[in-house]
Structure formats: C-alpha cells, structure tokens
C-alpha atoms as a PDB file:
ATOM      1  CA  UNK A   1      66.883 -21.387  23.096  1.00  0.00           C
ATOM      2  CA  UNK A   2      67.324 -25.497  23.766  1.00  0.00           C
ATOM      3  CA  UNK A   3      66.628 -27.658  20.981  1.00  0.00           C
ATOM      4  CA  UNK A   4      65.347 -31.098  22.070  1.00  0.00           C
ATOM      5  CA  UNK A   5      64.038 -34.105  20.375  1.00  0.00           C
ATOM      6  CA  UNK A   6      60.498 -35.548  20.555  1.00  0.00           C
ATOM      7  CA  UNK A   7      59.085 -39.250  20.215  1.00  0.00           C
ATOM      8  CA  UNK A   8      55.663 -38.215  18.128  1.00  0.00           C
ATOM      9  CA  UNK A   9      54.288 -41.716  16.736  1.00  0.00           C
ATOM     10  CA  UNK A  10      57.332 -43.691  17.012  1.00  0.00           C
ATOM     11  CA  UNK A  11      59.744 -41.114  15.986  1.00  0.00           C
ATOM     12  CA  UNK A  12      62.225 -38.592  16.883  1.00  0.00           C
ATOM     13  CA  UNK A  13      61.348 -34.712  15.786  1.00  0.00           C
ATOM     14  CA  UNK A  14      63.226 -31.913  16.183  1.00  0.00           C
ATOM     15  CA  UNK A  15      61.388 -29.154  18.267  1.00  0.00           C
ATOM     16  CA  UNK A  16      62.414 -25.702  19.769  1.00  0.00           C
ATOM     17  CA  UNK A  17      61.909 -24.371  23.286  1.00  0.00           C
ATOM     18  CA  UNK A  18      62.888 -21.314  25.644  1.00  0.00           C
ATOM     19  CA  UNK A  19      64.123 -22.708  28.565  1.00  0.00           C
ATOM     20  CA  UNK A  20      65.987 -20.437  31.605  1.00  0.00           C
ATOM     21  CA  UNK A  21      69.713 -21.434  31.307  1.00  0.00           C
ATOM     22  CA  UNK A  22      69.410 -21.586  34.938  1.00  0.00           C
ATOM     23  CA  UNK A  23      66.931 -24.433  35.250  1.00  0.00           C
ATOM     24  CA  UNK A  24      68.464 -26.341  33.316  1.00  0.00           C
ATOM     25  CA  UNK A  25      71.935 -25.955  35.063  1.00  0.00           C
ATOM     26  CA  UNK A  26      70.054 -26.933  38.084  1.00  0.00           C
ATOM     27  CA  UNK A  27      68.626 -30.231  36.254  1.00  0.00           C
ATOM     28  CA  UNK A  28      71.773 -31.279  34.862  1.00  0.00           C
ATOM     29  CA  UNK A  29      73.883 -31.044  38.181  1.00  0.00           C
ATOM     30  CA  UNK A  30      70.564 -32.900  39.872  1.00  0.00           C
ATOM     31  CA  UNK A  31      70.171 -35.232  37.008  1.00  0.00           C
ATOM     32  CA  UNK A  32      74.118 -35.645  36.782  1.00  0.00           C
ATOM     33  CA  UNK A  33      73.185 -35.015  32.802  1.00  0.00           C
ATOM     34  CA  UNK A  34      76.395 -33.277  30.632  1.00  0.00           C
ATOM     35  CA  UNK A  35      73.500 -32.091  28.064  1.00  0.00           C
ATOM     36  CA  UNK A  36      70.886 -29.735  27.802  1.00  0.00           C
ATOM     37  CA  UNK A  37      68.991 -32.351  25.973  1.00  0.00           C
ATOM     38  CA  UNK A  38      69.867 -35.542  28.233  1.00  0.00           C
ATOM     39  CA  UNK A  39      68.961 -33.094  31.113  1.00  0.00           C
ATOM     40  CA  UNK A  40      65.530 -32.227  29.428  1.00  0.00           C
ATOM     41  CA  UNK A  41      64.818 -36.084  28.180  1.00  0.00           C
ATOM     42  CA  UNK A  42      65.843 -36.785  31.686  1.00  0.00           C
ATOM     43  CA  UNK A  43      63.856 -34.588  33.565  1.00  0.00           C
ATOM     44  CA  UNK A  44      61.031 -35.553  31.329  1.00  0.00           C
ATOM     45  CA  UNK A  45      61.502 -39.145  31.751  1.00  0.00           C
ATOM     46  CA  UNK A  46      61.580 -38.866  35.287  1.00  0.00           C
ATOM     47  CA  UNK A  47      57.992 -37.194  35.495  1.00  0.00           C
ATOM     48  CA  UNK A  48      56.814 -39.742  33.851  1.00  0.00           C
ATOM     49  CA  UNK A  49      58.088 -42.360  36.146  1.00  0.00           C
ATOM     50  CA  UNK A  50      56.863 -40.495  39.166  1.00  0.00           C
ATOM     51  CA  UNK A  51      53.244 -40.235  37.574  1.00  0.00           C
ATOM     52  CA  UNK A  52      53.671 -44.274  36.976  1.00  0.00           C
ATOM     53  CA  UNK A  53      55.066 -44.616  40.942  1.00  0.00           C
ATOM     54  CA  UNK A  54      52.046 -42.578  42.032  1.00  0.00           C
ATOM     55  CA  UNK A  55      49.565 -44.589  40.177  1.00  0.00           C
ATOM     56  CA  UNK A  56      50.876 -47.576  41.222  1.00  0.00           C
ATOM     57  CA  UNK A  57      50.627 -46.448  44.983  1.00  0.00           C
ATOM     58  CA  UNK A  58      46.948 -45.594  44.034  1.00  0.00           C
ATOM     59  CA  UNK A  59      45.956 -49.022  42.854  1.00  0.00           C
ATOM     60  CA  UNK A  60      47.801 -50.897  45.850  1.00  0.00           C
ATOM     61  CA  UNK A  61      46.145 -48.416  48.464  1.00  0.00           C
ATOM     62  CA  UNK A  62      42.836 -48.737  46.863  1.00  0.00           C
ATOM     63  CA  UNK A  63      43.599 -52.940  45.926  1.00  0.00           C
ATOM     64  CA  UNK A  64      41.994 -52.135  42.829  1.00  0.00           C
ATOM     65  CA  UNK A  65      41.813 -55.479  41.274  1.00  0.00           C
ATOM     66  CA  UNK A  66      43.430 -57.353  44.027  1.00  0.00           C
ATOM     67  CA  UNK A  67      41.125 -59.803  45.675  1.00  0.00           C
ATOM     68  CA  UNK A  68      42.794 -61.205  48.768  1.00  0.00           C
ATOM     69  CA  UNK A  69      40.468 -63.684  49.717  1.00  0.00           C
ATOM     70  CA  UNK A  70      40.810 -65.113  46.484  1.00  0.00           C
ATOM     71  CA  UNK A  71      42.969 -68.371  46.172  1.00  0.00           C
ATOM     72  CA  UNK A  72      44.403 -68.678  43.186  1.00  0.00           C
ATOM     73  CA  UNK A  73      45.567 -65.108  43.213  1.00  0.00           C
ATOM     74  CA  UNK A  74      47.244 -65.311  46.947  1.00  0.00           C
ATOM     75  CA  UNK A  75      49.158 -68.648  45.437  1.00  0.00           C
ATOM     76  CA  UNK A  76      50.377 -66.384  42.519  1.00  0.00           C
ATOM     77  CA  UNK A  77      51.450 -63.948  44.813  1.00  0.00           C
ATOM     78  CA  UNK A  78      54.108 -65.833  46.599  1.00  0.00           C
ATOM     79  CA  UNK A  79      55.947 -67.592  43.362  1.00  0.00           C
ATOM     80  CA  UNK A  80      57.484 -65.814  40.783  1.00  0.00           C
END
C-alpha cells in the first residue's frame, strides 16, 4: 500500500492507496523520481499539465477569443 499526500483546500492530507509496485517502478524510472510519493505527485502533476497543454491547443485551434483582425490585439501580440 503507497501512502501519498493530498492538497484538499489549501492543505496537505494524508491518504492511502493500493498501487501495483510495478507501476510505480515504471513511473519512477520514467519520471526519474527516487519516491513512491514524488513518483505519484509527479505522475499526477504531469496529467494535469497535459490536460492544461491540450486545452491550450484547443483554444489556439479554435482562436477562441483571438480576434485577428483586431488592432490593438495584433500590436499586443508582437511586444512583450
């Protein structure tokens, strides 16, 4: 059994979870985590990330609130 710790309203809890001692060999080596819990806080972390790459990919595909045509936003564009 791993033990890992949660963020649940700004803090950390202690929680409890089966988890196949294989997977999370696997994790750690892909992760390069020592661990059990980096490797889970990792792994979680990183699905997170993906969902936020994904979403972000969505919204530029679809220029969801990007208005080319408009001026002052193509001036913004190009200075940072």
């Amino acid at each position: 059994m791993l033990t890992l710790w949660r963020r649940q309203n700004d803090m950390i809890r202690k929680t409890s979870r089966d988890i196949d001692e294989h997977l999370i060999k696997q994790s750690k080596n892909l992760l390069g985590t020592v661990s059990d819990k980096e490797a889970t806080v990792s792994a979680l972390l990183e699905i997170v990330r993906r969902n936020a790459r994904r979403e972000e990919v969505r919204v530029l595909s679809n220029m969801d609130g990007i208005d080319m045509a408009e001026k002052e936003s193509m001036a913004k564009a190009w200075h940072s």
